[in-house]
PDB file of N, CA and C in Angstrom:
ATOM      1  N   UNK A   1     -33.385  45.464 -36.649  1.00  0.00           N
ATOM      2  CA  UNK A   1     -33.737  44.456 -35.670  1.00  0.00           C
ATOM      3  C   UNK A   1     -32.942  44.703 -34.390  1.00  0.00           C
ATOM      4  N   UNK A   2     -33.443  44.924 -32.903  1.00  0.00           N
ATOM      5  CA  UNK A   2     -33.062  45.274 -31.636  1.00  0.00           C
ATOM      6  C   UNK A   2     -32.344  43.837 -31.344  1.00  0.00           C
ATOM      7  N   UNK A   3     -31.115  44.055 -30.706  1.00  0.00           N
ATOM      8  CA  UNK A   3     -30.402  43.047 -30.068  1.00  0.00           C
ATOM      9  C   UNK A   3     -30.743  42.533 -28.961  1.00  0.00           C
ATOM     10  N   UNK A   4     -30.869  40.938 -28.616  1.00  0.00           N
ATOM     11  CA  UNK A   4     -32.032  40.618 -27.527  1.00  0.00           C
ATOM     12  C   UNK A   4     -30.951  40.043 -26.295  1.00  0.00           C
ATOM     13  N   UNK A   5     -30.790  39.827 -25.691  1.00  0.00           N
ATOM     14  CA  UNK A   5     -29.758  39.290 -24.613  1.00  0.00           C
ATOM     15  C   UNK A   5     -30.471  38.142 -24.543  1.00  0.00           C
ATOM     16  N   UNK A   6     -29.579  37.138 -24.369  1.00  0.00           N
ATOM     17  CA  UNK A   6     -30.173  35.458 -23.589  1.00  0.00           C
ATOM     18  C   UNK A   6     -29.938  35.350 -22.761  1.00  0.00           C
ATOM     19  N   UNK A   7     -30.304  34.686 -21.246  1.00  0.00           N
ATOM     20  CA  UNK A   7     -29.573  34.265 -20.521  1.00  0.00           C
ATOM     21  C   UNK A   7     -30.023  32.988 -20.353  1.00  0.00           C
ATOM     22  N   UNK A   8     -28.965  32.082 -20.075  1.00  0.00           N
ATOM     23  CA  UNK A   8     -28.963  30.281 -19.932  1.00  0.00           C
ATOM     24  C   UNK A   8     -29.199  29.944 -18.781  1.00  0.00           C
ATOM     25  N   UNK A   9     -29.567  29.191 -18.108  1.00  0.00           N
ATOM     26  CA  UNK A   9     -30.140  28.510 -17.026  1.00  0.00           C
ATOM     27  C   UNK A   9     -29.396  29.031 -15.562  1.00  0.00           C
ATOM     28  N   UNK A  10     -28.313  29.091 -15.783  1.00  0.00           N
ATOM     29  CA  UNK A  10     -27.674  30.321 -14.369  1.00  0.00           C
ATOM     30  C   UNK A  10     -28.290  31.288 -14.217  1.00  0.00           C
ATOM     31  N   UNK A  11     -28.142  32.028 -15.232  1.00  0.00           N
ATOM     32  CA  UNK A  11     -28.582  33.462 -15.486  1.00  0.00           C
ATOM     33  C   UNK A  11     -29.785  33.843 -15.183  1.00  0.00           C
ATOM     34  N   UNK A  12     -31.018  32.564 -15.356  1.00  0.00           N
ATOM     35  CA  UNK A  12     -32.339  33.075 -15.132  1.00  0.00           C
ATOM     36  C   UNK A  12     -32.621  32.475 -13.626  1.00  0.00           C
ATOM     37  N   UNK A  13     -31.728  31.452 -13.371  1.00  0.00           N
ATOM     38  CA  UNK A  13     -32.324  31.102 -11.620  1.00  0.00           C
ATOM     39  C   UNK A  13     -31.286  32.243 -10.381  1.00  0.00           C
ATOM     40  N   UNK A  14     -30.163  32.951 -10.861  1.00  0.00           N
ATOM     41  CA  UNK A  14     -30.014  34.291 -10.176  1.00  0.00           C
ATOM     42  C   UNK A  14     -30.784  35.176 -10.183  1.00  0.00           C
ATOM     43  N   UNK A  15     -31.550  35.559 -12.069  1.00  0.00           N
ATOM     44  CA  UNK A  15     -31.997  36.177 -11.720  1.00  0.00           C
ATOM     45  C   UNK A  15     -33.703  36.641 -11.147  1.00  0.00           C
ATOM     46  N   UNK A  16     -33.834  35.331 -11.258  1.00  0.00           N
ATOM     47  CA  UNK A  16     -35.562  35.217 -10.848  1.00  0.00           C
ATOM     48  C   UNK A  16     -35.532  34.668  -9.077  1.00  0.00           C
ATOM     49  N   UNK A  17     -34.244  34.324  -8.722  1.00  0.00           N
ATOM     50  CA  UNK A  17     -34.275  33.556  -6.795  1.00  0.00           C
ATOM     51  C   UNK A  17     -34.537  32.553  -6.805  1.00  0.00           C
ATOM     52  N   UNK A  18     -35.035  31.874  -8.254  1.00  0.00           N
ATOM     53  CA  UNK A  18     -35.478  30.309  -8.254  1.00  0.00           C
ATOM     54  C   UNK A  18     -34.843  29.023  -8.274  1.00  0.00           C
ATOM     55  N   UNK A  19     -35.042  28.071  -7.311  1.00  0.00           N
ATOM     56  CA  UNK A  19     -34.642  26.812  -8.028  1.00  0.00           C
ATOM     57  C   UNK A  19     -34.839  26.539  -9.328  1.00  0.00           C
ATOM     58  N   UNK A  20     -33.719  25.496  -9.966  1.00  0.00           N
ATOM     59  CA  UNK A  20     -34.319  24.739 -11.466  1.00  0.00           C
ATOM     60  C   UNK A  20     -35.997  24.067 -11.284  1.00  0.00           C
ATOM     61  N   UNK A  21     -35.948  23.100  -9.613  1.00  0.00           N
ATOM     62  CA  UNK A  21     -37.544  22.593  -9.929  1.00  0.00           C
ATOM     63  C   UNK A  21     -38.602  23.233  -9.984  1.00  0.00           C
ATOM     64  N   UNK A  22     -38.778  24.887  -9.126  1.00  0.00           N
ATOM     65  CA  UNK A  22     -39.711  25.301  -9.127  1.00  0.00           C
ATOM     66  C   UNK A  22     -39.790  26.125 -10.536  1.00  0.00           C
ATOM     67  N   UNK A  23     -38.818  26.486 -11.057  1.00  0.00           N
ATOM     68  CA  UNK A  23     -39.007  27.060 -12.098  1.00  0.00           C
ATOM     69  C   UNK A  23     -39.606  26.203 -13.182  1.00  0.00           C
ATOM     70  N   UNK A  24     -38.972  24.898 -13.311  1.00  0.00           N
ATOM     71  CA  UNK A  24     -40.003  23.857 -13.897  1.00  0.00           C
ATOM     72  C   UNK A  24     -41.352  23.861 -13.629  1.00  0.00           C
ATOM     73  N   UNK A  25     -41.752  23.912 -12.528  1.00  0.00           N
ATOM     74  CA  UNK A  25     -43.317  24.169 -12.011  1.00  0.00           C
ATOM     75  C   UNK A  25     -43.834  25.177 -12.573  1.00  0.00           C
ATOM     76  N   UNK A  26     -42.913  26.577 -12.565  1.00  0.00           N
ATOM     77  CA  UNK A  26     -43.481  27.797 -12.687  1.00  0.00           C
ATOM     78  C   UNK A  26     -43.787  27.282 -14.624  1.00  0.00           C
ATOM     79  N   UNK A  27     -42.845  26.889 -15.249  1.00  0.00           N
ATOM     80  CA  UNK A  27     -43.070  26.433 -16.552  1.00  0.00           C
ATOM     81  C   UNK A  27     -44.275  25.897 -17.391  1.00  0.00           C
ATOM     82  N   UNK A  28     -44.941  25.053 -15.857  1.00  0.00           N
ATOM     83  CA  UNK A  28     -45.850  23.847 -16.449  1.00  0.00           C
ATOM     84  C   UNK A  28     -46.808  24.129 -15.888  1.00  0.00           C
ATOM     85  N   UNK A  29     -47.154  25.596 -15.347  1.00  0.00           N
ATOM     86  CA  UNK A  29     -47.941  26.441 -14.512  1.00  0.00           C
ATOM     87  C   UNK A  29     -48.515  27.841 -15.677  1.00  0.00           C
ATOM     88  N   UNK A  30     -47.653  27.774 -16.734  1.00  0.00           N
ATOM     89  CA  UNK A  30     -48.013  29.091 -17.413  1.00  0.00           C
ATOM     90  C   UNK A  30     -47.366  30.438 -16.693  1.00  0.00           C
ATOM     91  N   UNK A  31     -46.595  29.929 -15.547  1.00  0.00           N
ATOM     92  CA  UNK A  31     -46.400  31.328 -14.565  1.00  0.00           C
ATOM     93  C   UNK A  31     -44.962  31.752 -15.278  1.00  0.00           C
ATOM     94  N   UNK A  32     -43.971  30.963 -15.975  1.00  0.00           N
ATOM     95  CA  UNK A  32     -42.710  32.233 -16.469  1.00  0.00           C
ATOM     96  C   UNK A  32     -42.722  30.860 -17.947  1.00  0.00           C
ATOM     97  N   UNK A  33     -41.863  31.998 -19.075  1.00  0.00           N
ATOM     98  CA  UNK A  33     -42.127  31.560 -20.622  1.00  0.00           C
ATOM     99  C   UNK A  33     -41.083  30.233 -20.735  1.00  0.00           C
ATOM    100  N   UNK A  34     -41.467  29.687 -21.161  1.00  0.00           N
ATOM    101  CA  UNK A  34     -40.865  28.317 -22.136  1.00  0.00           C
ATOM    102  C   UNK A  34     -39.191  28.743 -22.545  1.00  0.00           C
ATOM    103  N   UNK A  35     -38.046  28.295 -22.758  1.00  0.00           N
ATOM    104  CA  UNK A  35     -36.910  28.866 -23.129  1.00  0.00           C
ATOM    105  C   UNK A  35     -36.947  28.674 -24.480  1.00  0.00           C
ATOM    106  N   UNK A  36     -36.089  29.062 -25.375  1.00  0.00           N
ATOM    107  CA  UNK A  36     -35.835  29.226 -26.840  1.00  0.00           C
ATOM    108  C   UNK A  36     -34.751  28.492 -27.257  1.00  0.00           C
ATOM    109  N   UNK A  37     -34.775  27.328 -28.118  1.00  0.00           N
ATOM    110  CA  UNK A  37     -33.895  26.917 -28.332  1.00  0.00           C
ATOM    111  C   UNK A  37     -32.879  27.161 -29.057  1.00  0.00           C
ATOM    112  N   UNK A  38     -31.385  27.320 -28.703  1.00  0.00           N
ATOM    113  CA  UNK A  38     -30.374  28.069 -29.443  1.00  0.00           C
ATOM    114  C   UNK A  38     -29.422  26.931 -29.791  1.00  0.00           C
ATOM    115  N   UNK A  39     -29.398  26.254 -29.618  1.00  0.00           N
ATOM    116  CA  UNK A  39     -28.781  24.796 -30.686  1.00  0.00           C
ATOM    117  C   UNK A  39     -29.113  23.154 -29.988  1.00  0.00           C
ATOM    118  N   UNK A  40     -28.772  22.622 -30.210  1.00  0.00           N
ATOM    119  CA  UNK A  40     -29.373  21.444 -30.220  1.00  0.00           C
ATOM    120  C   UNK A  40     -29.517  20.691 -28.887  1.00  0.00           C
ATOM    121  N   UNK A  41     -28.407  21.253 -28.114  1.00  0.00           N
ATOM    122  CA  UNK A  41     -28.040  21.088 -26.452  1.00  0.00           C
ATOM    123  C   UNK A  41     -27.957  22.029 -25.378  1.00  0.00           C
ATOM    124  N   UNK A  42     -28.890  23.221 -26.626  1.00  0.00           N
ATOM    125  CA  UNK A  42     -28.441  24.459 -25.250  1.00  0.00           C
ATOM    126  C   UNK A  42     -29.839  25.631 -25.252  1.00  0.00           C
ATOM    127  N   UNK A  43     -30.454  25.952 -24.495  1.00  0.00           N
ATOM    128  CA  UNK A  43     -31.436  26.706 -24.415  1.00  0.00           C
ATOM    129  C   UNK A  43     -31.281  28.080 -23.680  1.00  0.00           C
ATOM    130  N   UNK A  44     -32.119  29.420 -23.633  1.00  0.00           N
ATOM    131  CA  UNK A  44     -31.706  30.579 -23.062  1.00  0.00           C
ATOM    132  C   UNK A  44     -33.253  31.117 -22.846  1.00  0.00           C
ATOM    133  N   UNK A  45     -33.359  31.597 -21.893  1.00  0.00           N
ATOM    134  CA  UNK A  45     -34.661  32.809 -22.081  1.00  0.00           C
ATOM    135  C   UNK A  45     -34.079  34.269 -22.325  1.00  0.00           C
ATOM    136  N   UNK A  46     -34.969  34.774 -23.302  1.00  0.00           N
ATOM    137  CA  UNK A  46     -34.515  36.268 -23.363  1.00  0.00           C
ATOM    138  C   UNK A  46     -35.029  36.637 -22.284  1.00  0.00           C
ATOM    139  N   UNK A  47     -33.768  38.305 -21.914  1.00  0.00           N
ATOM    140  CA  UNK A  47     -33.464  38.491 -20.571  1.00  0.00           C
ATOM    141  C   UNK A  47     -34.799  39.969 -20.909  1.00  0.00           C
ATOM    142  N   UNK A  48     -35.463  40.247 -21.551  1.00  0.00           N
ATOM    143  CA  UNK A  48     -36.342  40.989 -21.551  1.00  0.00           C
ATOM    144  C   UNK A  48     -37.599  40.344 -20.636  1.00  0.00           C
ATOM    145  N   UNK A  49     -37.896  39.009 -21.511  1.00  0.00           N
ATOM    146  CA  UNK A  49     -39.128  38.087 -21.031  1.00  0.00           C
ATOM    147  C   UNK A  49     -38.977  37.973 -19.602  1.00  0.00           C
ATOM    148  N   UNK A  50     -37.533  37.974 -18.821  1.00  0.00           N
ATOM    149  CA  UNK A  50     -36.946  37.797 -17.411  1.00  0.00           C
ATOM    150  C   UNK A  50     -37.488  38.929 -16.687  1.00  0.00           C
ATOM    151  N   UNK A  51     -37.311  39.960 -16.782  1.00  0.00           N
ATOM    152  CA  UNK A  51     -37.651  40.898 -16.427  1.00  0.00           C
ATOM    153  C   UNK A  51     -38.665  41.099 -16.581  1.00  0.00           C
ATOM    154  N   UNK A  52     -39.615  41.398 -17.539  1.00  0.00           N
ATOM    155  CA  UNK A  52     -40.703  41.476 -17.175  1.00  0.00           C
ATOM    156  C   UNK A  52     -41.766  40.658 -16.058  1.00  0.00           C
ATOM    157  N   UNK A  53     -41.151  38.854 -16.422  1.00  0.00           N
ATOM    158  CA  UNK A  53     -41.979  38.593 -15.272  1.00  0.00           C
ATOM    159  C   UNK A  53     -41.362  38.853 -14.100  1.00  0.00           C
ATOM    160  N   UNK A  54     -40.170  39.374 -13.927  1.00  0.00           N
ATOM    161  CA  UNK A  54     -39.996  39.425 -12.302  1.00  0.00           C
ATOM    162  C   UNK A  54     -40.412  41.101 -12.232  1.00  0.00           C
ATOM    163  N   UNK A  55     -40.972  42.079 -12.898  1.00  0.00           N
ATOM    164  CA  UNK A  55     -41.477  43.465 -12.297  1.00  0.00           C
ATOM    165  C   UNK A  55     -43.419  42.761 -12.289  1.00  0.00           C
ATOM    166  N   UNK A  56     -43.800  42.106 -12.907  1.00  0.00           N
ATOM    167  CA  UNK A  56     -45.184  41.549 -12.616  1.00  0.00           C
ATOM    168  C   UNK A  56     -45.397  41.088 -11.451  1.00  0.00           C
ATOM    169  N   UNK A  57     -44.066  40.221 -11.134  1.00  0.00           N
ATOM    170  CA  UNK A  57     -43.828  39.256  -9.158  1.00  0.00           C
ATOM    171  C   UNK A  57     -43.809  40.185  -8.681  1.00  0.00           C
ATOM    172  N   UNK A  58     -42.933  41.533  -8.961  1.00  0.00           N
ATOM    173  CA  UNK A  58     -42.771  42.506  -7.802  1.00  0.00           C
ATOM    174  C   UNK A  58     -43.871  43.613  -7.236  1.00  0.00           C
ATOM    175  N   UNK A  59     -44.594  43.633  -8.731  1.00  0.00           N
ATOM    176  CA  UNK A  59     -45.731  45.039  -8.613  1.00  0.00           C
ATOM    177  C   UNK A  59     -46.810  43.948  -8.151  1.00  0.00           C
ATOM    178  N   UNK A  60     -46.803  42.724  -7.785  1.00  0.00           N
ATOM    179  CA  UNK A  60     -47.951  42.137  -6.877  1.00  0.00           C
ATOM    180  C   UNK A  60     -48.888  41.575  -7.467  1.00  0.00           C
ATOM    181  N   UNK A  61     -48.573  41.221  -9.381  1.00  0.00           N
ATOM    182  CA  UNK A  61     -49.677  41.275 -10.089  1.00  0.00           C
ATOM    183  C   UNK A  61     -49.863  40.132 -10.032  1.00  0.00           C
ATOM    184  N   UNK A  62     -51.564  39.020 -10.169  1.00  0.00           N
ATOM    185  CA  UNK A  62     -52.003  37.689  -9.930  1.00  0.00           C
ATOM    186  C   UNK A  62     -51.594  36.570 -10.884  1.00  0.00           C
ATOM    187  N   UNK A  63     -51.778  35.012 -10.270  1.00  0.00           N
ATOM    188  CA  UNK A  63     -51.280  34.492 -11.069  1.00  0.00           C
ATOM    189  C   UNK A  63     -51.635  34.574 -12.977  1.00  0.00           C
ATOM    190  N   UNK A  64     -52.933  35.044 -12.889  1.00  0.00           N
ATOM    191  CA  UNK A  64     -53.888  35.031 -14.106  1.00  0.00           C
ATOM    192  C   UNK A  64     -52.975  35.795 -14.768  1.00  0.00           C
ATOM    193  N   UNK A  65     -53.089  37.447 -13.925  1.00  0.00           N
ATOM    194  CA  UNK A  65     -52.041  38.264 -14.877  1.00  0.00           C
ATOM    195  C   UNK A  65     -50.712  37.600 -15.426  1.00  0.00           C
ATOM    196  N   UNK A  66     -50.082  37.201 -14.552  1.00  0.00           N
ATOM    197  CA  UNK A  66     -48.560  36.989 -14.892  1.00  0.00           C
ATOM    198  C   UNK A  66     -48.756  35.694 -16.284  1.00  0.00           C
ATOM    199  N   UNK A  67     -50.302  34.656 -16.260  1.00  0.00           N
ATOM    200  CA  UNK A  67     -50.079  33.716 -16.873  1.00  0.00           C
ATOM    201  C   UNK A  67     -50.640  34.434 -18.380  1.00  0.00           C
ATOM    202  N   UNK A  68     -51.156  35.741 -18.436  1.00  0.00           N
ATOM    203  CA  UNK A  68     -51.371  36.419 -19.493  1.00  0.00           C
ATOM    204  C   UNK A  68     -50.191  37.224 -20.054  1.00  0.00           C
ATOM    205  N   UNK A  69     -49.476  37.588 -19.229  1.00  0.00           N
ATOM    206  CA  UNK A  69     -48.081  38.135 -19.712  1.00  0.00           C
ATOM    207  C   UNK A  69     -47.483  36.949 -20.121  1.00  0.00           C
ATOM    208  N   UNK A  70     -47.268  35.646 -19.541  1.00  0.00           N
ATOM    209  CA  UNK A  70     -46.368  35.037 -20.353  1.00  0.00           C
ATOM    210  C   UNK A  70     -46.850  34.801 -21.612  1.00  0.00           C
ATOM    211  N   UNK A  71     -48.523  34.454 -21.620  1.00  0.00           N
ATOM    212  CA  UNK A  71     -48.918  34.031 -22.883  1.00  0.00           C
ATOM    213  C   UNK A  71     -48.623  35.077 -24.153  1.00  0.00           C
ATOM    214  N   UNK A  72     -48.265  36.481 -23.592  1.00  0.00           N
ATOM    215  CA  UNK A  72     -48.393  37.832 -24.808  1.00  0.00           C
ATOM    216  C   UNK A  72     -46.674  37.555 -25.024  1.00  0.00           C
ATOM    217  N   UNK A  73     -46.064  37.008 -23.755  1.00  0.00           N
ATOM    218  CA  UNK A  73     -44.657  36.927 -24.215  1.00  0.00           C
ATOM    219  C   UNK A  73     -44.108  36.252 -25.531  1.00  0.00           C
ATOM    220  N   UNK A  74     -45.017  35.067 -24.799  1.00  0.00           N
ATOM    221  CA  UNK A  74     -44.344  34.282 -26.105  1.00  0.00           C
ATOM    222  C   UNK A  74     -45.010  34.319 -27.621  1.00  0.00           C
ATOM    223  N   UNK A  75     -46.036  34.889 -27.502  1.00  0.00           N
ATOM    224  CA  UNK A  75     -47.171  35.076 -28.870  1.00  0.00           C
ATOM    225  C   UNK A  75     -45.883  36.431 -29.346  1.00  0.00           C
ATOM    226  N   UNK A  76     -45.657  37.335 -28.748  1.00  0.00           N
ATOM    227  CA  UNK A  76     -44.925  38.240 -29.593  1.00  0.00           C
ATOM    228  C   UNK A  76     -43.360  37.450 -29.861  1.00  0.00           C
ATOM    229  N   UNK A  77     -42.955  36.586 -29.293  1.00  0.00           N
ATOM    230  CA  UNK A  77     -41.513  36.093 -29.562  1.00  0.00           C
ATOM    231  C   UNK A  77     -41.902  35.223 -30.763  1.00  0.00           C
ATOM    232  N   UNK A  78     -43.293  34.686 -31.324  1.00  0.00           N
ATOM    233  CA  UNK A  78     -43.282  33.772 -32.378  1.00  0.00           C
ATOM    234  C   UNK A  78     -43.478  34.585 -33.630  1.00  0.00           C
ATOM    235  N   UNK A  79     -44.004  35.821 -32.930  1.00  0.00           N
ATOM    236  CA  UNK A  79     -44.222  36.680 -33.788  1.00  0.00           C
ATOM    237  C   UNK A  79     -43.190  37.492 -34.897  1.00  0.00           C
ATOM    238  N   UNK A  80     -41.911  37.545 -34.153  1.00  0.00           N
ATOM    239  CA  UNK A  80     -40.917  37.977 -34.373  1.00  0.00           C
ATOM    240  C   UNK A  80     -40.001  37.160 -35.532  1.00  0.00           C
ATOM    241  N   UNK A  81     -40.003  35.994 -35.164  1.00  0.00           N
ATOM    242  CA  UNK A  81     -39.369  34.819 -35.926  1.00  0.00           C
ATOM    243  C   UNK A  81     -39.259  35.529 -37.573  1.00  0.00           C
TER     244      UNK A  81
END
């Protein structure tokens, strides 16, 4: 099993340029993945899922695309479980 990096709510609004609200938007938009819960008060997105959607923002790809990458994101992260 490959070791996955998390990063917690700092980590993903450095590294995506985002506010917390728009990233909420981007959330409730389908445009970047849902976080994973890692205990009862604390959440992380894997820093793979991060990256990918920010090379999708960068290579110019549409919202549809990016809302199909998140959807394959998280279908393979349930997958994994």
């Amino acid at each position: 099993m490959s070791k996955t990096n998390m990063l917690r709510l700092p980590g993903v609004l450095y590294e995506s340029g985002h506010r917390r609200s728009t990233l909420n938007s981007l959330m409730a938009e389908g445009l970047w993945p849902k976080p994973v819960k890692l205990a009862p008060r604390c959440v992380g997105w894997p820093a793979d899922e991060v990256a990918a959607v920010n090379a999708a923002r960068i290579a110019g790809k549409s919202e549809d695309e990016i809302r199909r990458l998140v959807v394959n994101l998280e279908a393979a992260r349930a997958s994994a479980r």
